[in-house]
Every structure is written in structure tokens, then in C-alpha cells.
PDB file of N, CA and C in Angstrom:
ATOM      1  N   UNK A   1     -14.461  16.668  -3.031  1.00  0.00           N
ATOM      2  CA  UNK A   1     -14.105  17.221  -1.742  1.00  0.00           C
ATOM      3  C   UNK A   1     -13.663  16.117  -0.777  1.00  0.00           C
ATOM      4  N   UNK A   2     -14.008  14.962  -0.485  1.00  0.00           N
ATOM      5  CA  UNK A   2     -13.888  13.976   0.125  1.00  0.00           C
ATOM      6  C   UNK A   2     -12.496  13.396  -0.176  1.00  0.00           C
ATOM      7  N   UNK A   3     -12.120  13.441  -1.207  1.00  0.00           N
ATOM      8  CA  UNK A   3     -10.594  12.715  -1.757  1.00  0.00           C
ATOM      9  C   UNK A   3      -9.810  13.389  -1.158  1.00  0.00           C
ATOM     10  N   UNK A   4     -10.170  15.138  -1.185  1.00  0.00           N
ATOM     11  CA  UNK A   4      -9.140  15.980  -0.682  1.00  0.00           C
ATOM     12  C   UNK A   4      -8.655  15.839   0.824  1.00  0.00           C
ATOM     13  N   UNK A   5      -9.895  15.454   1.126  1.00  0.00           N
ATOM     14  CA  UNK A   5     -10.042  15.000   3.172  1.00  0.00           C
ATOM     15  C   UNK A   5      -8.826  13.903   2.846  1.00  0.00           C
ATOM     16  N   UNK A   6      -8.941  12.644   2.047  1.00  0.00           N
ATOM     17  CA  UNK A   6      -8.738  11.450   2.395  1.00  0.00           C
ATOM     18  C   UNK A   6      -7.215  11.045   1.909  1.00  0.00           C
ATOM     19  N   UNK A   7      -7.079  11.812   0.461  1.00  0.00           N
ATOM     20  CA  UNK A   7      -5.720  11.446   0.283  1.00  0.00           C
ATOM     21  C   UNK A   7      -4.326  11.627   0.760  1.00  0.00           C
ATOM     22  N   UNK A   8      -4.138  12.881   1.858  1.00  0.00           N
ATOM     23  CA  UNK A   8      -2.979  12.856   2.746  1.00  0.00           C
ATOM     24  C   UNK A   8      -3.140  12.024   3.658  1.00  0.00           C
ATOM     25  N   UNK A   9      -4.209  11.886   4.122  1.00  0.00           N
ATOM     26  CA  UNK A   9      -4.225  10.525   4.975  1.00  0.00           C
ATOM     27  C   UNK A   9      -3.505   8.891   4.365  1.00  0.00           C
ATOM     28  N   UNK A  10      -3.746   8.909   3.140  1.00  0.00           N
ATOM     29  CA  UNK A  10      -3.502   7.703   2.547  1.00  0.00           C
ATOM     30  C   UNK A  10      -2.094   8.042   2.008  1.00  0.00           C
ATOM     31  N   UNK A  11      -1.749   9.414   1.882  1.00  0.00           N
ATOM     32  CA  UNK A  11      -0.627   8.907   1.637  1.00  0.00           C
ATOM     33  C   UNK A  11       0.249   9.034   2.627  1.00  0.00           C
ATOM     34  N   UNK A  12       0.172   9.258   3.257  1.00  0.00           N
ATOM     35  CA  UNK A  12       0.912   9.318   5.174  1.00  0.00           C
ATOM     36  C   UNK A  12       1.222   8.060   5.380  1.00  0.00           C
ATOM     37  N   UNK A  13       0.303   7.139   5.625  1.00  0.00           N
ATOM     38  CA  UNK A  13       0.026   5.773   5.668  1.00  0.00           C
ATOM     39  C   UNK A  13       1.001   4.856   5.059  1.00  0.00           C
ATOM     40  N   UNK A  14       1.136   4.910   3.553  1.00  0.00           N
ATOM     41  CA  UNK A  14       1.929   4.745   2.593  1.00  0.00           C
ATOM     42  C   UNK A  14       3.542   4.753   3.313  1.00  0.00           C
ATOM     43  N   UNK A  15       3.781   6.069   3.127  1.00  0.00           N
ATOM     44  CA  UNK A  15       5.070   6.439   3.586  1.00  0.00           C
ATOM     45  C   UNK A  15       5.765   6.384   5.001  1.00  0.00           C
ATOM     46  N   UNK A  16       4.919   5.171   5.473  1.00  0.00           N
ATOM     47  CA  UNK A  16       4.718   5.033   6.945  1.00  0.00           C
ATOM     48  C   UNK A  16       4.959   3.542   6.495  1.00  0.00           C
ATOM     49  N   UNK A  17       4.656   2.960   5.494  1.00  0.00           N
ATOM     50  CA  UNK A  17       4.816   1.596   5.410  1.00  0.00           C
ATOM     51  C   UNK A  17       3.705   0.886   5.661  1.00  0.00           C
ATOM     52  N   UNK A  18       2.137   1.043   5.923  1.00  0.00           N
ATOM     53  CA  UNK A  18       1.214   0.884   6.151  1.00  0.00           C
ATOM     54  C   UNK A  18       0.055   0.452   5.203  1.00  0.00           C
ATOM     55  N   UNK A  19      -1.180  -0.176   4.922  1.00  0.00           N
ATOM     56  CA  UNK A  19      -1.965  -0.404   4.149  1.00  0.00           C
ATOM     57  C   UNK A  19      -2.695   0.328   4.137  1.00  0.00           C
ATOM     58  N   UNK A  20      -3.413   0.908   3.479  1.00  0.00           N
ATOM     59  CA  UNK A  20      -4.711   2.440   3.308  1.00  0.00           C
ATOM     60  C   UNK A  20      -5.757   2.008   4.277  1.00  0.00           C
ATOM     61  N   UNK A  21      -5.845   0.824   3.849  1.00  0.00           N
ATOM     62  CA  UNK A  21      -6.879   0.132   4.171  1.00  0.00           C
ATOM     63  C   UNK A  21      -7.548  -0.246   5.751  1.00  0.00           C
ATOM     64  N   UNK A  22      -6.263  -0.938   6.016  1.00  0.00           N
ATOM     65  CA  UNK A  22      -6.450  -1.922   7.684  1.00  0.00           C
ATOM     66  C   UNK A  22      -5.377  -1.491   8.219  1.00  0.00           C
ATOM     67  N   UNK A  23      -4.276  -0.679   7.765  1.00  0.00           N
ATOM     68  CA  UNK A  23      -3.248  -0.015   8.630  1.00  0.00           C
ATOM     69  C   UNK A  23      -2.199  -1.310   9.207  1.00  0.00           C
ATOM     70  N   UNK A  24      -2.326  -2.167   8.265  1.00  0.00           N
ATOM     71  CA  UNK A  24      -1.159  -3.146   8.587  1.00  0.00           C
ATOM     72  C   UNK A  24      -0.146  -2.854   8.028  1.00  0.00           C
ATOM     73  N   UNK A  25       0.863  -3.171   8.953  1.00  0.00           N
ATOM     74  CA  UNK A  25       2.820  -3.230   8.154  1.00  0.00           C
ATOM     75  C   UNK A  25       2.452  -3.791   7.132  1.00  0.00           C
ATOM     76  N   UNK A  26       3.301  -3.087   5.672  1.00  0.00           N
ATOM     77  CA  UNK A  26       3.268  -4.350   4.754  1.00  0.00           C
ATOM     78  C   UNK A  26       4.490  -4.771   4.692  1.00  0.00           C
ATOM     79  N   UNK A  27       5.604  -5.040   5.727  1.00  0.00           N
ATOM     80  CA  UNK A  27       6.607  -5.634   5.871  1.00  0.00           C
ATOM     81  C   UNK A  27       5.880  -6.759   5.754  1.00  0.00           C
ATOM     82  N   UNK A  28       5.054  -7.123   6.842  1.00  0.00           N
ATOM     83  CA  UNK A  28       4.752  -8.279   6.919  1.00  0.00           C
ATOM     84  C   UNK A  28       3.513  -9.480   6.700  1.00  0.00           C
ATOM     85  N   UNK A  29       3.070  -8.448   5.181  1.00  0.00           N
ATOM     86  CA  UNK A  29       2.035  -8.828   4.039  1.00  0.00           C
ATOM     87  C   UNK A  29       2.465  -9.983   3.477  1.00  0.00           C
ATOM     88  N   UNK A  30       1.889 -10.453   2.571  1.00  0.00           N
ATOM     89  CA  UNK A  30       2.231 -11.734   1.659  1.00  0.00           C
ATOM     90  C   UNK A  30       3.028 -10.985   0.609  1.00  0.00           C
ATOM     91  N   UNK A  31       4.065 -12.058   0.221  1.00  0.00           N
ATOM     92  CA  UNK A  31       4.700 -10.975  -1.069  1.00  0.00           C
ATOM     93  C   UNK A  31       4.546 -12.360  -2.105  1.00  0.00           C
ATOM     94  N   UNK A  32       5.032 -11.770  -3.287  1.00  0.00           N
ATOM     95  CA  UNK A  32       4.528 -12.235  -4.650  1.00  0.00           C
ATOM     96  C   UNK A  32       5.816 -11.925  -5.741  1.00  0.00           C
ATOM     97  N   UNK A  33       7.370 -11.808  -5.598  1.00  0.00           N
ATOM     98  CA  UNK A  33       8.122 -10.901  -5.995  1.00  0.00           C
ATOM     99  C   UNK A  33       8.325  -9.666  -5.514  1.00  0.00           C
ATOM    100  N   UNK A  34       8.023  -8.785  -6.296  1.00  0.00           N
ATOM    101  CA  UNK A  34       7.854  -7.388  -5.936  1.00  0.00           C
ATOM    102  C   UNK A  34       6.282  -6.994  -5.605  1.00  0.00           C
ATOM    103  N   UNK A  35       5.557  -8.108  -5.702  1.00  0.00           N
ATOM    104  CA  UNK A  35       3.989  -7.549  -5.150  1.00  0.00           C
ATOM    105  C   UNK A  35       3.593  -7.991  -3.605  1.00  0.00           C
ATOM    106  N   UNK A  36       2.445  -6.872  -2.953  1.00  0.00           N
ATOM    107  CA  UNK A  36       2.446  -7.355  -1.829  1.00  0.00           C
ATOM    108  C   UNK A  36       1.101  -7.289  -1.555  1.00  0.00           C
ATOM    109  N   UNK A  37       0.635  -8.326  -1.504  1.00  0.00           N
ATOM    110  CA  UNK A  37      -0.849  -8.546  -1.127  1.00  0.00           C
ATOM    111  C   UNK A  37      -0.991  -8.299   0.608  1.00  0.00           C
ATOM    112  N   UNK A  38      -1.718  -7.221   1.105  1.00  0.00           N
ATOM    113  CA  UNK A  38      -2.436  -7.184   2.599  1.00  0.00           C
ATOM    114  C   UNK A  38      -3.219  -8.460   2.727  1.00  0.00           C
ATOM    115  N   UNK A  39      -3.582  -8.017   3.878  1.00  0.00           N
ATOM    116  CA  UNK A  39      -4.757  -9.292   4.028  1.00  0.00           C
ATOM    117  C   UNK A  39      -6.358  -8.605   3.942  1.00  0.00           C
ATOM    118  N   UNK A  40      -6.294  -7.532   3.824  1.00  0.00           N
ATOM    119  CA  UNK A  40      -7.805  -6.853   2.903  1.00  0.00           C
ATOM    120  C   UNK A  40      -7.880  -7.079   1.431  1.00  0.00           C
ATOM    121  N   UNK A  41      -6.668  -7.415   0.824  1.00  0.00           N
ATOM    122  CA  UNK A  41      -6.796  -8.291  -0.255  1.00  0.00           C
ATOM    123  C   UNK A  41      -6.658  -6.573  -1.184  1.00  0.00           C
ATOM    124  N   UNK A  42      -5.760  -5.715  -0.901  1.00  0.00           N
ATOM    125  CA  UNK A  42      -5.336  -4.542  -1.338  1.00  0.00           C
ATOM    126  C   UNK A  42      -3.739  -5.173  -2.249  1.00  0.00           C
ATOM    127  N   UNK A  43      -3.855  -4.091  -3.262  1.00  0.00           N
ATOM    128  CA  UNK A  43      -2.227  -5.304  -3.770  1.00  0.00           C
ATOM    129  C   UNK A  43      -1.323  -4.133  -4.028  1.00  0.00           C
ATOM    130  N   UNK A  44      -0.012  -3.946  -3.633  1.00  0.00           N
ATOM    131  CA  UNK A  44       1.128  -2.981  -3.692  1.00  0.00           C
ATOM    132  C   UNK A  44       2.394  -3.616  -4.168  1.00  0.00           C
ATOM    133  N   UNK A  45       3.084  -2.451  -4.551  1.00  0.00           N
ATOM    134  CA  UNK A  45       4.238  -2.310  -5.578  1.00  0.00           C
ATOM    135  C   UNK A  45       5.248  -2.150  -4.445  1.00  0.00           C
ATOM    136  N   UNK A  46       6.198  -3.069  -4.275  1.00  0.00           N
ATOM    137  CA  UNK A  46       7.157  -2.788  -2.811  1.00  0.00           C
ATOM    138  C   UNK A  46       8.907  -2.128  -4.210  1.00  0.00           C
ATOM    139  N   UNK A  47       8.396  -0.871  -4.130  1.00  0.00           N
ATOM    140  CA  UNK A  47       9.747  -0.175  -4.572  1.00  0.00           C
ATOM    141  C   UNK A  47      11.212  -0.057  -3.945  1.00  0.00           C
ATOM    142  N   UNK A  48      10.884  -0.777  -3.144  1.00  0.00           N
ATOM    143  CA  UNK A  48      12.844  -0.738  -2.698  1.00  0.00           C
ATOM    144  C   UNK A  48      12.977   0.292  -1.219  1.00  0.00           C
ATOM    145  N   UNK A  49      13.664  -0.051  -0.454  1.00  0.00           N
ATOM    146  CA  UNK A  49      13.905   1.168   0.693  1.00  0.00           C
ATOM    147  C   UNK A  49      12.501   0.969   1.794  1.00  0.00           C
ATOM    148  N   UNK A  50      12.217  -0.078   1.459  1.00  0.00           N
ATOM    149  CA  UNK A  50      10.474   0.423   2.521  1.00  0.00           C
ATOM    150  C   UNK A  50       9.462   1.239   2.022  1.00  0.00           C
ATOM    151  N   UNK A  51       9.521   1.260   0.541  1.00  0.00           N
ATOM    152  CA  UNK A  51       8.867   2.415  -0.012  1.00  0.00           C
ATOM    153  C   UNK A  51       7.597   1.185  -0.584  1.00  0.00           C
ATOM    154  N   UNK A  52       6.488   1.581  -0.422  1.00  0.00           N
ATOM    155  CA  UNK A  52       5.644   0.916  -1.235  1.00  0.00           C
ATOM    156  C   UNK A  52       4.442   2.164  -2.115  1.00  0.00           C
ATOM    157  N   UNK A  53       3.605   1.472  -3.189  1.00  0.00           N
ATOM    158  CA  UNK A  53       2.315   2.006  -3.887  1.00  0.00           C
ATOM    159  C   UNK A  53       1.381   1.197  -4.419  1.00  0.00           C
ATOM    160  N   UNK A  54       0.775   1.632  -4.419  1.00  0.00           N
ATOM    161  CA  UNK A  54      -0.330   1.165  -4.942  1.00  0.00           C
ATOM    162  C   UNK A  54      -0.353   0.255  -6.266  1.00  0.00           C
ATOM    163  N   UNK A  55      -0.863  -0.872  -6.630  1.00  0.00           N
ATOM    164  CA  UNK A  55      -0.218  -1.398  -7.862  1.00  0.00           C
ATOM    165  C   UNK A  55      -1.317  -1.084  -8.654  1.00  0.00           C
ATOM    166  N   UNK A  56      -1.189  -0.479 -10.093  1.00  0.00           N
ATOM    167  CA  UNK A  56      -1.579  -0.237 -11.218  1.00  0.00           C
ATOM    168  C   UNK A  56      -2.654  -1.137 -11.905  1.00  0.00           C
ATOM    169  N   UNK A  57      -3.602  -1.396 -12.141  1.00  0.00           N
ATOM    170  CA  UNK A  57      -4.166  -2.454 -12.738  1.00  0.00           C
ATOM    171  C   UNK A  57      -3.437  -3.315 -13.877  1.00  0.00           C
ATOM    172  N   UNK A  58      -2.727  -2.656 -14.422  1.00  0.00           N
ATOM    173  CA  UNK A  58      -1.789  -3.679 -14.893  1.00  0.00           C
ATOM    174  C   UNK A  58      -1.062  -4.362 -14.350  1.00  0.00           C
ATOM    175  N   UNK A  59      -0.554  -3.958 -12.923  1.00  0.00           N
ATOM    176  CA  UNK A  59       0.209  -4.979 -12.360  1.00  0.00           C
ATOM    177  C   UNK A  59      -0.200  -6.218 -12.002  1.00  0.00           C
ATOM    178  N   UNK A  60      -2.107  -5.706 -11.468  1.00  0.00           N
ATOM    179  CA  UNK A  60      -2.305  -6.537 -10.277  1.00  0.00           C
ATOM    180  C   UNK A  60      -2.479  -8.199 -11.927  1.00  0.00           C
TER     181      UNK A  60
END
């Protein structure tokens, strides 16, 4: 029940360009290539267009 509360929130956030986490731009995160480390130490997949996700455990 709680995920259901939480995940339009997170993904709003997302599609906002934002971290789930601390609600920072991740324009202006650390990047790594195509990876983008926040500074909560959260790690994302920067897909092109301003679009970011969540990175996969394989990525990180």
C-alpha cells in the first residue's frame, strides 16, 4: 500500500528531472558518461532529452 502512495510521486519527480531522493536537478549531478550520480549517492541512467531512470544494478 505504501509504494502505491509513493510511486507517482517518484515518478513525477523523475519526469521533472529531479532526484527521488533530495529533489535535486540532475542536470547538475555528477555525471560518469551516461551515469549520474546525485549527491545522496542515488545513481541514474541520463536517456537523452532530459529524460532520466533509475540505474539497474547492473549498471551501477
Amino acid at each position: 500500500m505504501f509504494k502505491n502512495l509513493i510511486a507517482p510521486v517518484q515518478a513525477w519527480l523523475l519526469s521533472q528531472g529531479k532526484c527521488v531522493g533530495c529533489g535535486m536537478v540532475l542536470a547538475k549531478a555528477k555525471r560518469d558518461g551516461n551515469r549520474v550520480v546525485c549527491k545522496c549517492k542515488r545513481v541514474y541512467v541520463d536517456e537523452g532529452n532530459g529524460k532520466f531512470r533509475r540505474a539497474k544494478l547492473e549498471e551501477v
